[in-house]
Protein backbone atom coordinates (compact mmCIF):
# COMPACT_ATOMS: atom_id res chain seq x y z
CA UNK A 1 102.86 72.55 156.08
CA UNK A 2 101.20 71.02 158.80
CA UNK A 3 98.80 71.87 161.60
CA UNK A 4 98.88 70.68 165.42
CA UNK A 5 96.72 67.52 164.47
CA UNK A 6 99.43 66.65 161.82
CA UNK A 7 97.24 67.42 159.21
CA UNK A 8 98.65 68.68 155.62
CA UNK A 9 97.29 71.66 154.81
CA UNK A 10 97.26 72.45 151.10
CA UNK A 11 94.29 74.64 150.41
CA UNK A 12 93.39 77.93 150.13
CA UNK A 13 90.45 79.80 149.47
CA UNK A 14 90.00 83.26 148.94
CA UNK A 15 86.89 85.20 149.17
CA UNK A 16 87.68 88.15 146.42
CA UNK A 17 84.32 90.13 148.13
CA UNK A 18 81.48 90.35 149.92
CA UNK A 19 79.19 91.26 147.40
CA UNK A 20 76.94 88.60 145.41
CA UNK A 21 74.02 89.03 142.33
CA UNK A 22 71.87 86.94 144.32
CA UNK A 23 70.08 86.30 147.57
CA UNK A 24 69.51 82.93 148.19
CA UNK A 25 67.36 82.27 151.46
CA UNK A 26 70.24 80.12 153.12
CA UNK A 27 73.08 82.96 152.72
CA UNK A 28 71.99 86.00 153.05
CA UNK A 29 69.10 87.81 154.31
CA UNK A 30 66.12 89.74 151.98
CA UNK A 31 67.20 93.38 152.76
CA UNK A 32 70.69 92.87 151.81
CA UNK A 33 73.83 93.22 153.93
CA UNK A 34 75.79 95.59 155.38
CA UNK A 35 78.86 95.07 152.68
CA UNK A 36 82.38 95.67 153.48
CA UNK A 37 84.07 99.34 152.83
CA UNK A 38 86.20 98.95 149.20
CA UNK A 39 89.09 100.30 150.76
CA UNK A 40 89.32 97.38 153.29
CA UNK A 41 89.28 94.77 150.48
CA UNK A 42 92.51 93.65 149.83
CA UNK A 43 93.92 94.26 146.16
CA UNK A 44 94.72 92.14 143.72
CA UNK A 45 98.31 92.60 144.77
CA UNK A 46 97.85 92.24 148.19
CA UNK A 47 96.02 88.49 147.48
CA UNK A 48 98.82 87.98 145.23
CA UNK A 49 101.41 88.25 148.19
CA UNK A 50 99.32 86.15 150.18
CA UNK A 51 99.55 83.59 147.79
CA UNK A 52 103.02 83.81 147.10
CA UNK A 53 103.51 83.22 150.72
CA UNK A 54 101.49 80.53 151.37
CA UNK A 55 102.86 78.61 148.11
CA UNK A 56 106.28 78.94 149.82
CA UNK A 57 104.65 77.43 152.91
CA UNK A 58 103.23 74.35 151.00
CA UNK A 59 100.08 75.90 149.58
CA UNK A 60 99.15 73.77 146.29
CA UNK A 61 94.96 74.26 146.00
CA UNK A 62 93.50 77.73 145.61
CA UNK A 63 89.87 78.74 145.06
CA UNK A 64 88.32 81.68 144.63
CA UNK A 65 85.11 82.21 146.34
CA UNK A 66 83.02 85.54 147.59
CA UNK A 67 80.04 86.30 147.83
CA UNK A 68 79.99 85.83 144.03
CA UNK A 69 83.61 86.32 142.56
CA UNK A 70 82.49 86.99 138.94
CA UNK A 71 81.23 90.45 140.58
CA UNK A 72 84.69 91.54 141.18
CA UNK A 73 85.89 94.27 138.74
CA UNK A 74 88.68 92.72 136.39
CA UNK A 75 88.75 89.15 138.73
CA UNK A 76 89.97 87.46 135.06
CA UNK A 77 93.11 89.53 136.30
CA UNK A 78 93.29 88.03 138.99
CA UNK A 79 93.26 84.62 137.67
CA UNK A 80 96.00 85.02 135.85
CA UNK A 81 98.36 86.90 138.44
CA UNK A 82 97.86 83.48 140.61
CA UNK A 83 97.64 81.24 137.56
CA UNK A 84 101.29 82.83 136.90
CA UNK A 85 102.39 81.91 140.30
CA UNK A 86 104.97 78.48 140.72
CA UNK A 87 103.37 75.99 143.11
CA UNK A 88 99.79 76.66 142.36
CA UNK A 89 98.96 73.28 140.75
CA UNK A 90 94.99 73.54 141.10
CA UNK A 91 93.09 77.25 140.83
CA UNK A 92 89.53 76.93 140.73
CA UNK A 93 86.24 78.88 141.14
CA UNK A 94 82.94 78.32 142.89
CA UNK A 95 80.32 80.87 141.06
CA UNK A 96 76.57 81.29 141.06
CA UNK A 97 76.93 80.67 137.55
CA UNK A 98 74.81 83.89 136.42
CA UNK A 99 78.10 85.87 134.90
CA UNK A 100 79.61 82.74 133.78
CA UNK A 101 78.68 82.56 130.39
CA UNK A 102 80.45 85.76 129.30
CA UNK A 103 83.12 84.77 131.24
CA UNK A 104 84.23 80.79 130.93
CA UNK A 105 86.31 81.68 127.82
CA UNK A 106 88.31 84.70 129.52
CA UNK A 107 88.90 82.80 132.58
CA UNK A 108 89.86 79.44 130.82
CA UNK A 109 92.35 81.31 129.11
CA UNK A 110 93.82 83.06 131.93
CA UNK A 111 94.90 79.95 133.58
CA UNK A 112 91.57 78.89 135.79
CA UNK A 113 91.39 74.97 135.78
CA UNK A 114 88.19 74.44 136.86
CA UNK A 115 84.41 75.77 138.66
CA UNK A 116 82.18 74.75 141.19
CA UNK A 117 78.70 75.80 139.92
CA UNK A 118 75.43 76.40 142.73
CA UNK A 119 72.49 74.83 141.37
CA UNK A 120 69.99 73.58 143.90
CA UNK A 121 66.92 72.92 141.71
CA UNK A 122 66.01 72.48 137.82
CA UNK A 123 62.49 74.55 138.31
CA UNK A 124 62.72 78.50 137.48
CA UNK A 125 59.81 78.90 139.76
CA UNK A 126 61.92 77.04 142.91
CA UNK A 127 65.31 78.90 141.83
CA UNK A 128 63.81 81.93 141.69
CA UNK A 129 62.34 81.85 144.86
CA UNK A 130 65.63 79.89 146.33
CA UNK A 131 67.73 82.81 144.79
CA UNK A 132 65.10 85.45 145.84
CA UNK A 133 64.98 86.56 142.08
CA UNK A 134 67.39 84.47 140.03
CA UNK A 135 67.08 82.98 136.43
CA UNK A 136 68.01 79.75 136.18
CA UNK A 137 68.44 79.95 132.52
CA UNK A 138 71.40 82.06 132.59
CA UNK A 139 73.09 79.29 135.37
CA UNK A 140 72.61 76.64 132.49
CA UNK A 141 73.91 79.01 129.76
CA UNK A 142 77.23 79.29 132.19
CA UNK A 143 77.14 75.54 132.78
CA UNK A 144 77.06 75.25 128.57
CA UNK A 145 80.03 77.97 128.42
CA UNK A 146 82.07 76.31 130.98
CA UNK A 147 82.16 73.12 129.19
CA UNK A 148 83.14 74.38 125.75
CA UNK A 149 85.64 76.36 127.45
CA UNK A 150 86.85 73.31 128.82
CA UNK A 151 86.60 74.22 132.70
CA UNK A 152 86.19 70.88 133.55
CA UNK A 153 85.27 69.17 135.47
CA UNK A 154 82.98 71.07 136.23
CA UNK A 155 81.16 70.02 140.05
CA UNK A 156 77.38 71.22 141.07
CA UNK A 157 76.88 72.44 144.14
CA UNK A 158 73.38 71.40 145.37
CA UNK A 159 72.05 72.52 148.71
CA UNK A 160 69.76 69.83 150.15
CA UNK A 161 67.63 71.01 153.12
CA UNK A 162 66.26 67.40 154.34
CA UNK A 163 68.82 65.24 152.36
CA UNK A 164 69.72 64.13 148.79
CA UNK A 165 66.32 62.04 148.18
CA UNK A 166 64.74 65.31 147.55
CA UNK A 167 63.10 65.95 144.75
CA UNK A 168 64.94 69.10 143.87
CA UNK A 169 68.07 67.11 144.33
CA UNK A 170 67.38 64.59 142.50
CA UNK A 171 66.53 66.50 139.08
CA UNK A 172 69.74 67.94 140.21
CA UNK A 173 71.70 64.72 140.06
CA UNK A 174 69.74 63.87 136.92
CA UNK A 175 70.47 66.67 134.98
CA UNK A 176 74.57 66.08 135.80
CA UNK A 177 74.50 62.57 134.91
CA UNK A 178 72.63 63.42 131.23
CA UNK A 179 75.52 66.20 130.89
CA UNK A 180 78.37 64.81 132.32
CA UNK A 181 78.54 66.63 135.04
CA UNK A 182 79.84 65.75 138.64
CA UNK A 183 77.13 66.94 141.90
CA UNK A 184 77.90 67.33 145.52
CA UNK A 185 74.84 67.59 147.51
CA UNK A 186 76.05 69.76 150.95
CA UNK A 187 73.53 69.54 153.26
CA UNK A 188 71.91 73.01 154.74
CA UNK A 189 74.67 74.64 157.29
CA UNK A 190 74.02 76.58 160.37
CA UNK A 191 77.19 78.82 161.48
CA UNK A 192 75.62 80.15 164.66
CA UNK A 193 74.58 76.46 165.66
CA UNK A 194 77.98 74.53 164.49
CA UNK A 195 75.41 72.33 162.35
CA UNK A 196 77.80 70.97 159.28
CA UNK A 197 78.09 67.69 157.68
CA UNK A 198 80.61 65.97 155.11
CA UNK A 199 79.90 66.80 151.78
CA UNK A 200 78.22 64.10 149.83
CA UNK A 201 80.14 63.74 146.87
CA UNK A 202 83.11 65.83 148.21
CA UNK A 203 85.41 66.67 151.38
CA UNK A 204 84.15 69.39 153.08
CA UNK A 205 82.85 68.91 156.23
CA UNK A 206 85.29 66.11 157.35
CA UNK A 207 87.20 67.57 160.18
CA UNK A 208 89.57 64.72 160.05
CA UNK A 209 91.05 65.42 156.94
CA UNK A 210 90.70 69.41 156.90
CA UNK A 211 93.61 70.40 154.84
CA UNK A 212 92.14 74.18 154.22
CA UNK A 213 92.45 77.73 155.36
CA UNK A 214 90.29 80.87 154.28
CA UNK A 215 91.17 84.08 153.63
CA UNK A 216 88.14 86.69 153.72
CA UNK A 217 88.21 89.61 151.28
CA UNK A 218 89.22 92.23 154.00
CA UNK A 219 92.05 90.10 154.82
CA UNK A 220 91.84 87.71 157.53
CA UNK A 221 93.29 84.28 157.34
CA UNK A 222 90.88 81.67 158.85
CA UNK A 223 91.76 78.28 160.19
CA UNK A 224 88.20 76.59 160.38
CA UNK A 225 85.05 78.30 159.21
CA UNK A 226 82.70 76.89 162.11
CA UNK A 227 85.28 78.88 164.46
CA UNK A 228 86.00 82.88 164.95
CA UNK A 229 89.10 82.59 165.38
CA UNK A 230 90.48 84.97 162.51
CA UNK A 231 94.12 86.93 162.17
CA UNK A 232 94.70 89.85 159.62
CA UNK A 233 97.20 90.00 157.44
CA UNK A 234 97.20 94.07 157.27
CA UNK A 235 97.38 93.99 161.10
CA UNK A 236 100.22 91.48 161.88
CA UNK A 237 101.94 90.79 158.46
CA UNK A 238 101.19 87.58 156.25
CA UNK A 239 103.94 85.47 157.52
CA UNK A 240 102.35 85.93 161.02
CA UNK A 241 98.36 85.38 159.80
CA UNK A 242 99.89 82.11 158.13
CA UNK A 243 101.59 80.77 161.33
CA UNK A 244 98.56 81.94 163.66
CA UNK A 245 96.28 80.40 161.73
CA UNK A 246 98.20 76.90 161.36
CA UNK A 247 99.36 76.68 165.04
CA UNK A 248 95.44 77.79 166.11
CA UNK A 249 93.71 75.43 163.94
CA UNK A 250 91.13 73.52 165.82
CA UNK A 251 90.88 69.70 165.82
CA UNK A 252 87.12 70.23 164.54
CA UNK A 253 84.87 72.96 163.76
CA UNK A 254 82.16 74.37 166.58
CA UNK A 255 80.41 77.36 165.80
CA UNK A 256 80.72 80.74 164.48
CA UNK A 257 78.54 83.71 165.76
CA UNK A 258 80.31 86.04 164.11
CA UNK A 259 80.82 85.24 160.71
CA UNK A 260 79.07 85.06 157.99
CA UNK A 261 78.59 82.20 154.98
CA UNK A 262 78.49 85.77 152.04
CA UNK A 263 81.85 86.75 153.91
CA UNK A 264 83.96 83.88 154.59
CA UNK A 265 83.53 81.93 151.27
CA UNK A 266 81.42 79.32 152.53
């Protein structure tokens, strides 16, 4: 399918929930978040629909996202309900990485391709104070897990908050090249200010060649996440949040004062 600006759009990602093990300083705030009522999340047969529908609409890409999805109850079910879907050629995962050692195996064999791992420094002192708490140790057991599951390849997302000459980011990049390991560096992103930038190392940010909606876990299909332009699926039926959202896509991405990073999937 294709939007107004004739580009291809491909990609999905899902944000399974709002919820996440972690705090980092550039998501969420100290005191935690108001979190989304359970019984507006959308089921795992609800996301399945959506899926099924936007594979017959030329969706090929799908990535699960949250908060952190690894804190969704049974999400190796999920993986396989869309792993088990016709037309989903790539299903991958970005993840905090602190669940993912007990979980690379299950999800590996439920039909997940591949994960996107955060890791923005190599000292437990920085992480934890990044992550407001987290230990970095179990984010480089998951790393270990993922490759012997063979979740690969397997991409590092580093957050850089000057740019990739930092020394954070470059133990980072370090660290991936001795483990053969592939690192994005996405530079520090501001949704109330519109301040984004291509992805070093990846796509993101390149307006251009957007080929991506979002889907939040209480249902909303998003055409651009620096825009609040959002329509629910409970509210006006998939087939209608799918052609809203392609026919409303915007040419670029300008701000967002209503959404949040933890909520839309980043």
């Amino acid at each position: 399918m294709f939007d107004s600006y004739n580009r291809r759009i491909n990609y999905l990602r899902i944000s399974v929930t709002d919820r996440c093990n972690l705090r980092c300083v550039y998501c969420m705030p100290e005191d935690g978040i108001e979190l989304m009522k359970h019984e507006d999340i959308l089921s795992f047969e609800e996301i399945e629909r959506i899926v099924v529908e936007g594979v017959a609409r030329g969706i090929t890409k799908v990535r699960l996202t949250g908060g952190e999805p690894l804190v969704r109850k049974n999400i190796v079910s999920l993986v396989k309900m869309i792993a088990a879907i016709e037309g989903v050629e790539d299903l991958s995962m970005t993840t905090n990485g602190i669940l993912l050692a007990q979980f690379a195996r299950a999800l590996k064999e439920a039909g997940l391709h591949r994960v996107n791992i955060s890791l923005d420094t190599l000292s437990p002192e920085r992480y934890s104070e990044i992550t407001r708490g987290g230990n970095i140790h179990k984010v480089l057991e998951g790393i270990q897990a993922a490759k012997a599951a063979g979740l690969s390849p397997i991409k590092i997302n580093c957050v850089v908050f000057k740019n990739k000459e930092e020394h954070d980011a470059q133990s980072v990049a370090k660290y991936c090249r001795e483990n053969d390991l592939q690192v994005r560096f996405i530079h520090q992103m501001n949704l109330e200010t519109g301040e984004f930038s291509v992805v070093d190392g990846g796509e993101g940010g390149n307006c251009s060649q957007c080929n991506r909606l979002r889907l939040t876990a209480n249902g909303e299909i998003k055409p651009c996440l620096f825009n609040e332009l959002a329509y629910n699926v409970k509210e006006q039926g998939i087939s209608s949040a799918y052609r809203e959202a392609l026919r409303n896509k915007p040419k670029t991405g300008t701000r967002n004062k209503s959404g949040k990073f933890y909520g839309i999937g980043g």
